[in-house]
N, C-alpha and C. Protein backbone atom coordinates (compact mmCIF):
# COMPACT_ATOMS: atom_id res chain seq x y z
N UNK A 1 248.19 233.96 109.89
CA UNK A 1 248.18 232.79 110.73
C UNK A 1 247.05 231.87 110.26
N UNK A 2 247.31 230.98 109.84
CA UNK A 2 246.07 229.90 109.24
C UNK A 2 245.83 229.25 110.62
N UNK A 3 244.99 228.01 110.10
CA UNK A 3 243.91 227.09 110.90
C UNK A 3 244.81 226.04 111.38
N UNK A 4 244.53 225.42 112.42
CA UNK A 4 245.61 224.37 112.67
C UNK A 4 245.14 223.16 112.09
N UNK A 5 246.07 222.10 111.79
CA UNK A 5 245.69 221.00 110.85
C UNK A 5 246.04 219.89 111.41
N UNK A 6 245.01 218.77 111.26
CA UNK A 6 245.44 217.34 111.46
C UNK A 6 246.03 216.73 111.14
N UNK A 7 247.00 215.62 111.41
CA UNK A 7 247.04 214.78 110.44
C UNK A 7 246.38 213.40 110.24
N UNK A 8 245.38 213.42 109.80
CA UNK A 8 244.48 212.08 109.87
C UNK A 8 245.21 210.71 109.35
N UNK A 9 245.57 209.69 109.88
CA UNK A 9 246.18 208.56 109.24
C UNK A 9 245.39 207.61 109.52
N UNK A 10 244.85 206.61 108.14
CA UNK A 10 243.92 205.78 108.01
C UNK A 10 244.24 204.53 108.86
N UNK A 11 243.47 204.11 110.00
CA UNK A 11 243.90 203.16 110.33
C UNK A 11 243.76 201.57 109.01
N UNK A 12 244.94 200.92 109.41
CA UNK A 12 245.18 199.80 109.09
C UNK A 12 244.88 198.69 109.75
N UNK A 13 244.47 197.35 108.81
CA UNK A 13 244.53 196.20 109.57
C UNK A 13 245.79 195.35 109.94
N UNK A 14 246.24 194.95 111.20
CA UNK A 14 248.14 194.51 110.72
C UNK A 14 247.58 192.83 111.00
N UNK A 15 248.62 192.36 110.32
CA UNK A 15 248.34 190.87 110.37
C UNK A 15 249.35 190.10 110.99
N UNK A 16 248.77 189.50 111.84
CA UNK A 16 249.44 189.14 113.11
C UNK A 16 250.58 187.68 112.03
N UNK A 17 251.85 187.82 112.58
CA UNK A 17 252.62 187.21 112.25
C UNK A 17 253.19 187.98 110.94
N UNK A 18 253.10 188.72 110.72
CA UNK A 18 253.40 189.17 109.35
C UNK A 18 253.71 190.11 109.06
N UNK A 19 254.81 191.31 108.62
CA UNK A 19 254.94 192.62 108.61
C UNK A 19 254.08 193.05 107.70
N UNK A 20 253.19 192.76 107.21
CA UNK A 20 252.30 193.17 105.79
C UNK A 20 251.05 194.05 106.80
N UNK A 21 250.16 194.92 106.12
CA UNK A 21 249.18 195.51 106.75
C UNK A 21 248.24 195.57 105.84
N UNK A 22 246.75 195.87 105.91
CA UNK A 22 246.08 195.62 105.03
C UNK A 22 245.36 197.30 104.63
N UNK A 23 245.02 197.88 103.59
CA UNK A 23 244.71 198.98 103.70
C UNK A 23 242.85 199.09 103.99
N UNK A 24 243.02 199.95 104.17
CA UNK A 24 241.34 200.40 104.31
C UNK A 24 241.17 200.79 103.04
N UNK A 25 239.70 199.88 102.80
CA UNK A 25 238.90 199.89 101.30
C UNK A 25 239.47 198.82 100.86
N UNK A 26 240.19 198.19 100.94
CA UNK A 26 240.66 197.13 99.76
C UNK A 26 239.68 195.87 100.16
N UNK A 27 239.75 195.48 98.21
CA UNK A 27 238.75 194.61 98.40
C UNK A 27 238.87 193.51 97.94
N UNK A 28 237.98 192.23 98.92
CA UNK A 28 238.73 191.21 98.87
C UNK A 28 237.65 190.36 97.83
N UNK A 29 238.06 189.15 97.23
CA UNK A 29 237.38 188.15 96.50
C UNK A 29 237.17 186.56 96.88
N UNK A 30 236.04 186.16 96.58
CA UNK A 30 236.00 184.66 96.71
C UNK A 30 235.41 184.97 97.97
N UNK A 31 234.94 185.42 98.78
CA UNK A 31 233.78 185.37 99.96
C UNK A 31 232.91 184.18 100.45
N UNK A 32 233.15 183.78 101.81
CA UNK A 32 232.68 182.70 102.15
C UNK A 32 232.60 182.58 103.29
N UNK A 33 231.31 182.41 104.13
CA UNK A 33 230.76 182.75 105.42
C UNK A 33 231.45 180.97 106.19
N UNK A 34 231.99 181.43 107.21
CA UNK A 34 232.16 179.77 107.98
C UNK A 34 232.08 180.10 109.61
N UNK A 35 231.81 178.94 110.06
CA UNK A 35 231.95 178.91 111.83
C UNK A 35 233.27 179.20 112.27
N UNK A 36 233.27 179.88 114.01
CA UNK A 36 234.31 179.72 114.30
C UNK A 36 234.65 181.04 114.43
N UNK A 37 235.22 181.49 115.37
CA UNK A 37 235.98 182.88 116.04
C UNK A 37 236.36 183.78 114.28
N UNK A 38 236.75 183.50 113.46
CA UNK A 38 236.59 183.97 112.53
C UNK A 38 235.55 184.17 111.77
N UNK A 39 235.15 184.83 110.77
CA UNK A 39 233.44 184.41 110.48
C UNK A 39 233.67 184.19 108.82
N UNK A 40 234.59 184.88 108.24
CA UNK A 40 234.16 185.44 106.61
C UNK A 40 235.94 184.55 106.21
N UNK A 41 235.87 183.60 105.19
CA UNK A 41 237.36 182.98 104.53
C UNK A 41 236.88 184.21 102.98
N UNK A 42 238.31 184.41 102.99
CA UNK A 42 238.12 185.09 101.69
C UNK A 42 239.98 185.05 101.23
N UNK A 43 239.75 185.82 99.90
CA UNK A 43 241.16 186.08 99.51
C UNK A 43 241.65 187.39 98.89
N UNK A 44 242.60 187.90 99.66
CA UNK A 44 243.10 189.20 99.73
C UNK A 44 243.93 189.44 98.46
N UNK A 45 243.76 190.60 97.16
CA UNK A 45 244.98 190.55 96.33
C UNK A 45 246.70 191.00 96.41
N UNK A 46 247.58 190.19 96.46
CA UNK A 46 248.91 190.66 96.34
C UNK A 46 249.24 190.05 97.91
N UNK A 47 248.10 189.25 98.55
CA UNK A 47 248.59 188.33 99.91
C UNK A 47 248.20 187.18 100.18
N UNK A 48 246.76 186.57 99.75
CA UNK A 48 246.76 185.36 99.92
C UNK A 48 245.03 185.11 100.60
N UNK A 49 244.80 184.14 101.06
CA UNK A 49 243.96 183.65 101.87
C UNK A 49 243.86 183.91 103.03
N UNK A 50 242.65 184.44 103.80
CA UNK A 50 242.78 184.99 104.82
C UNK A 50 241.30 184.96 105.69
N UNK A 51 241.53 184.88 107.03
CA UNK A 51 240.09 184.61 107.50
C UNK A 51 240.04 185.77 108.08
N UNK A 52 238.81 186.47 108.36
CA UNK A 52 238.77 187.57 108.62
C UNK A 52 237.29 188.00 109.62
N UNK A 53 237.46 188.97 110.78
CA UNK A 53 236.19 188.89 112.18
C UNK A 53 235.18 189.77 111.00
N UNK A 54 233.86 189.66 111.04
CA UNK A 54 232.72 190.64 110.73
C UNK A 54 233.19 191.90 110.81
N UNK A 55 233.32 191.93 112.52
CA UNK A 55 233.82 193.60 112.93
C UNK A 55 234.73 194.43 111.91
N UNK A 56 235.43 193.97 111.06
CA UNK A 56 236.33 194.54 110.18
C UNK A 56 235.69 194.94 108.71
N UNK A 57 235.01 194.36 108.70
CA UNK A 57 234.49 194.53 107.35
C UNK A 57 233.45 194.91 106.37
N UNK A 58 232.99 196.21 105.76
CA UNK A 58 231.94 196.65 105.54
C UNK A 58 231.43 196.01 104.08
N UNK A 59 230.11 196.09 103.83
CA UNK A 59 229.71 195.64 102.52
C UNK A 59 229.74 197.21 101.64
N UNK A 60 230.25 196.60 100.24
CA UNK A 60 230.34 197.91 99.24
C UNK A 60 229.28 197.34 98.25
């Protein structure tokens, strides 16, 4: 009888209006701090331009 097991599933970011989701770790380019309920404009590869909250996003 083994150990019982999780299944851990990475949460995702989903993007509102859009069936696309964003993975955890991916990394974005062109970084640029602005005002406004959003904080960080940047651009995502294989989706586009995208504004994105602090809360989401770690520095590597």
């Amino acid at each position: 009888m083994g150990l019982p097991t999780q299944d851990l599933k990475e949460p995702d970011l989903k993007i509102k209006g859009s069936q696309s989701v964003v993975k955890v770790g991916t990394k974005v380019k062109n970084i640029r701090l602005c005002d406004g309920d959003h904080d960080i404009d940047c651009k995502i590869p294989n989706f586009g331009g995208m504004k994105l909250k602090s809360e989401f996003v770690k520095k590597v």
